[in-house]
Protein backbone atom coordinates (compact mmCIF):
# COMPACT_ATOMS: atom_id res chain seq x y z
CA UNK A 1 -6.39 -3.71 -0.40
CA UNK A 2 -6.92 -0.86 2.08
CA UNK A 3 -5.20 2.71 1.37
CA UNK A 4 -3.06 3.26 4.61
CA UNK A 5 -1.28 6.59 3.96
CA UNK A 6 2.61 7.90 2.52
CA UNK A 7 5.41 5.64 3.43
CA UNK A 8 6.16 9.20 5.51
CA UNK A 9 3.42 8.39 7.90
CA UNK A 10 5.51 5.72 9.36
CA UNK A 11 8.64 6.76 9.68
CA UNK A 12 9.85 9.12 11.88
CA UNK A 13 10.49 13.16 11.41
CA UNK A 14 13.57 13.10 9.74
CA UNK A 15 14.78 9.44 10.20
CA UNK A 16 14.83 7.97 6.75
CA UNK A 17 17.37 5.17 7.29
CA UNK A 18 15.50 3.47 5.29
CA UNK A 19 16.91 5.44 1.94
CA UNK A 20 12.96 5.17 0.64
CA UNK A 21 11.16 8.04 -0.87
CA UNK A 22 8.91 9.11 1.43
CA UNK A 23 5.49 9.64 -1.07
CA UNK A 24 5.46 5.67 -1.21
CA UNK A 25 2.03 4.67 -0.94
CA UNK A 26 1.33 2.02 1.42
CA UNK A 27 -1.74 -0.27 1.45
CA UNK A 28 -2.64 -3.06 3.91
CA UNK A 29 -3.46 -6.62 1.80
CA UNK A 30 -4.28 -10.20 2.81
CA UNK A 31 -1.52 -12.66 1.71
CA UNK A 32 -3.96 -15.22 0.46
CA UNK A 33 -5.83 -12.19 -2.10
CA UNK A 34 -5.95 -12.37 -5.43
CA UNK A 35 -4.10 -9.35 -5.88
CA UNK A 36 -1.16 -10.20 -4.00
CA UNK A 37 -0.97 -13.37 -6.39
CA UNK A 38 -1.39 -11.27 -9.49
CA UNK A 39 1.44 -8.58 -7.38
CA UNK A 40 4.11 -11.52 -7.23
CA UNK A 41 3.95 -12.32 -10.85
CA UNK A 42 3.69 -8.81 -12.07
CA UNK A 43 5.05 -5.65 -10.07
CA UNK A 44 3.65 -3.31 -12.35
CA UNK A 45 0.69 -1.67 -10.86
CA UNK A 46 -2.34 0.75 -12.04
CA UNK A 47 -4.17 2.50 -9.06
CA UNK A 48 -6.85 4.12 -9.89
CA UNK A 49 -8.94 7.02 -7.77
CA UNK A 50 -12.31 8.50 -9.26
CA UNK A 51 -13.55 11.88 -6.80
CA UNK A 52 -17.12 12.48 -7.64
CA UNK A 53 -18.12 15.91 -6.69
CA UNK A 54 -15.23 16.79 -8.73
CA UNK A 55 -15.52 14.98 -11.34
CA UNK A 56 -11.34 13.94 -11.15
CA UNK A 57 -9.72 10.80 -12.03
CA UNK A 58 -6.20 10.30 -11.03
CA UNK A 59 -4.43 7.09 -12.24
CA UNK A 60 -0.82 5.93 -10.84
CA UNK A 61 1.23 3.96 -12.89
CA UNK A 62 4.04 2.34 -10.18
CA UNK A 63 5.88 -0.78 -9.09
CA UNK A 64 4.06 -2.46 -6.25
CA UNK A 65 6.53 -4.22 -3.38
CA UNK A 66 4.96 -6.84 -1.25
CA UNK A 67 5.70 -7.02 1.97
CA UNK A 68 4.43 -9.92 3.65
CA UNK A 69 5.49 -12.37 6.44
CA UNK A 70 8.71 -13.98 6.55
CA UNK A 71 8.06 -17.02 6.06
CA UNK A 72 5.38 -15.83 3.24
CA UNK A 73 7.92 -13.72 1.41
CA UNK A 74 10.97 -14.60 -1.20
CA UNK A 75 11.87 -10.96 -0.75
CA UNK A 76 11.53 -10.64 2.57
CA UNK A 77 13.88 -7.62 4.22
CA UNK A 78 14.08 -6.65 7.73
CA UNK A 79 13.57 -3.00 6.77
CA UNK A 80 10.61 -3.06 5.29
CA UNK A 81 9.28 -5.41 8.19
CA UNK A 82 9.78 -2.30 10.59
CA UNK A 83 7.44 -0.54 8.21
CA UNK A 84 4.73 -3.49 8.21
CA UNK A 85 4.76 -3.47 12.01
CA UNK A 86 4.20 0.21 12.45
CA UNK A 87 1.11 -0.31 9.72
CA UNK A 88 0.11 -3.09 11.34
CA UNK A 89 0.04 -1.10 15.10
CA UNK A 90 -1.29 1.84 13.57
CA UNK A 91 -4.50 -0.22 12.27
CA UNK A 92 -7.69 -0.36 14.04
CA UNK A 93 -8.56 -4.16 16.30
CA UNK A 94 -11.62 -4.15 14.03
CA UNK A 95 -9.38 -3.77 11.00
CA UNK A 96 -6.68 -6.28 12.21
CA UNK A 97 -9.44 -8.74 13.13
CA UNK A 98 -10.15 -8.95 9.09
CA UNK A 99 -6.94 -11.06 8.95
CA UNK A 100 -7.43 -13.22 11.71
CA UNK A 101 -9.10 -16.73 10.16
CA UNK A 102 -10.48 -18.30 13.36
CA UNK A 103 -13.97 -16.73 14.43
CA UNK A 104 -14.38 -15.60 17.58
CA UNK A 105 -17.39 -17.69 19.94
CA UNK A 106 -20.32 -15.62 17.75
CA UNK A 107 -19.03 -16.16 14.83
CA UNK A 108 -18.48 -12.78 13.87
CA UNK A 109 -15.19 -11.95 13.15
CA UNK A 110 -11.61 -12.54 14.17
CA UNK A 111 -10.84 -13.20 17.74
CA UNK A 112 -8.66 -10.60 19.03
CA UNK A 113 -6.90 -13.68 20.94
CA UNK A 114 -5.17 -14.44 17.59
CA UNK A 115 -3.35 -11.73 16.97
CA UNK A 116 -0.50 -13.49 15.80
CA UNK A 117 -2.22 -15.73 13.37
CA UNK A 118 -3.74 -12.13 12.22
CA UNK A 119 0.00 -10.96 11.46
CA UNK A 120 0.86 -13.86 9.54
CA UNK A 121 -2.03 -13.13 7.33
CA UNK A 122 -1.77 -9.28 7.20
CA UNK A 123 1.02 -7.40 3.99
CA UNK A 124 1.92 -4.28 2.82
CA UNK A 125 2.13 -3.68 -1.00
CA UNK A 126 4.20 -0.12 -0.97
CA UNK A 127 3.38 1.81 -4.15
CA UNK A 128 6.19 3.54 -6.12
CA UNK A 129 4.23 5.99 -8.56
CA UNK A 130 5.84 7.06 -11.29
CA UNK A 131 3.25 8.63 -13.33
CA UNK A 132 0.00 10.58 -12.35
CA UNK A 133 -2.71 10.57 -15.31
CA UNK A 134 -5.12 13.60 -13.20
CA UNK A 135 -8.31 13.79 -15.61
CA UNK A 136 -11.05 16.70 -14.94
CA UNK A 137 -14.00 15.71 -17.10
CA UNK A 138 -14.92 16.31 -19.45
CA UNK A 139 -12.22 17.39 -21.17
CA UNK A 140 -8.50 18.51 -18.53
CA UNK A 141 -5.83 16.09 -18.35
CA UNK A 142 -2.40 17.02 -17.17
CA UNK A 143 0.45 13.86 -16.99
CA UNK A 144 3.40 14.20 -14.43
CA UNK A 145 6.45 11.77 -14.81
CA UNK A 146 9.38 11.39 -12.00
CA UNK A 147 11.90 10.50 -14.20
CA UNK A 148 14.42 10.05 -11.06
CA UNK A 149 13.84 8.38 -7.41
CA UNK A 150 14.66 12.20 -6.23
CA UNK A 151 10.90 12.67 -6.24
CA UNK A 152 11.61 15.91 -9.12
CA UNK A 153 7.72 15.23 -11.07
CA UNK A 154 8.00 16.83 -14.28
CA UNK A 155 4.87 17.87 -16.54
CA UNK A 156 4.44 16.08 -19.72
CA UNK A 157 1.48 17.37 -21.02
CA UNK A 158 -1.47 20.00 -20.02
């Protein structure tokens, strides 16, 4: 899983036909990886994010929702495919070729001339957080809560 940017990022200024909150989190997966098995037994997520010079720690609690392809997907929905094909343009060749499975002559890496099989393979897992944990060792932790989807976060404790 590869962090990809806000569910904002992708959709256009002011256009949120979508009726998504737009501090989603979106990450880029492989349908065949382990955590896109462990994703489509249990939506209930944990992401984790450790800065070192500052010694922070934030932890998300949130619902993951795959996104894969079609014919990959029992909750497949034509909305959220517009979202995985902006990810998927906005993504580097060299990233892309990561989901490609035939190797190119040298054998090393995806051939760009499989694109397609590459988008079969590629997902989006978008991130619903609903609590932050932020930790400042050694001893500063602060817990924020959106109780609503209207994106109000709330302070629990300080």
């Amino acid at each position: 899983m590869v962090f990809r940017g806000f569910l904002s990022d992708f959709l256009e200024a002011g256009n949120n036909q979508l009726n998504l909150r737009d501090e989603i989190l979106v990450y880029t997966c492989d349908r065949d990886s382990k955590k896109v098995k462990e994703l489509q037994n249990n939506h209930n997520a944990e992401i984790c994010w450790y800065f070192p010079q500052t010694r922070e720690q934030f932890r998300l609690k949130s619902v993951g929702t795959l996104v894969l392809s079609p014919e990959n997907d029992g909750t497949y929905c034509t909305n959220k495919e517009i979202i995985r094909k902006k990810v998927w343009n906005f993504i580097s060749d060299s990233a892309k070729e990561m989901f490609i499975r035939k190797q190119n002559s040298n054998g090393t890496g995806g051939d760009l001339k499989n694109l397609e099989e590459g988008y079969c393979n590629f997902g989006i897992i978008l991130f619903n957080v609903s609590c932050i944990d932020h930790v400042v060792l050694p001893n500063v932790r602060s817990i924020y809560k959106n109780e609503s989807d209207g994106g109000d976060w709330k302070l629990i404790t300080d």
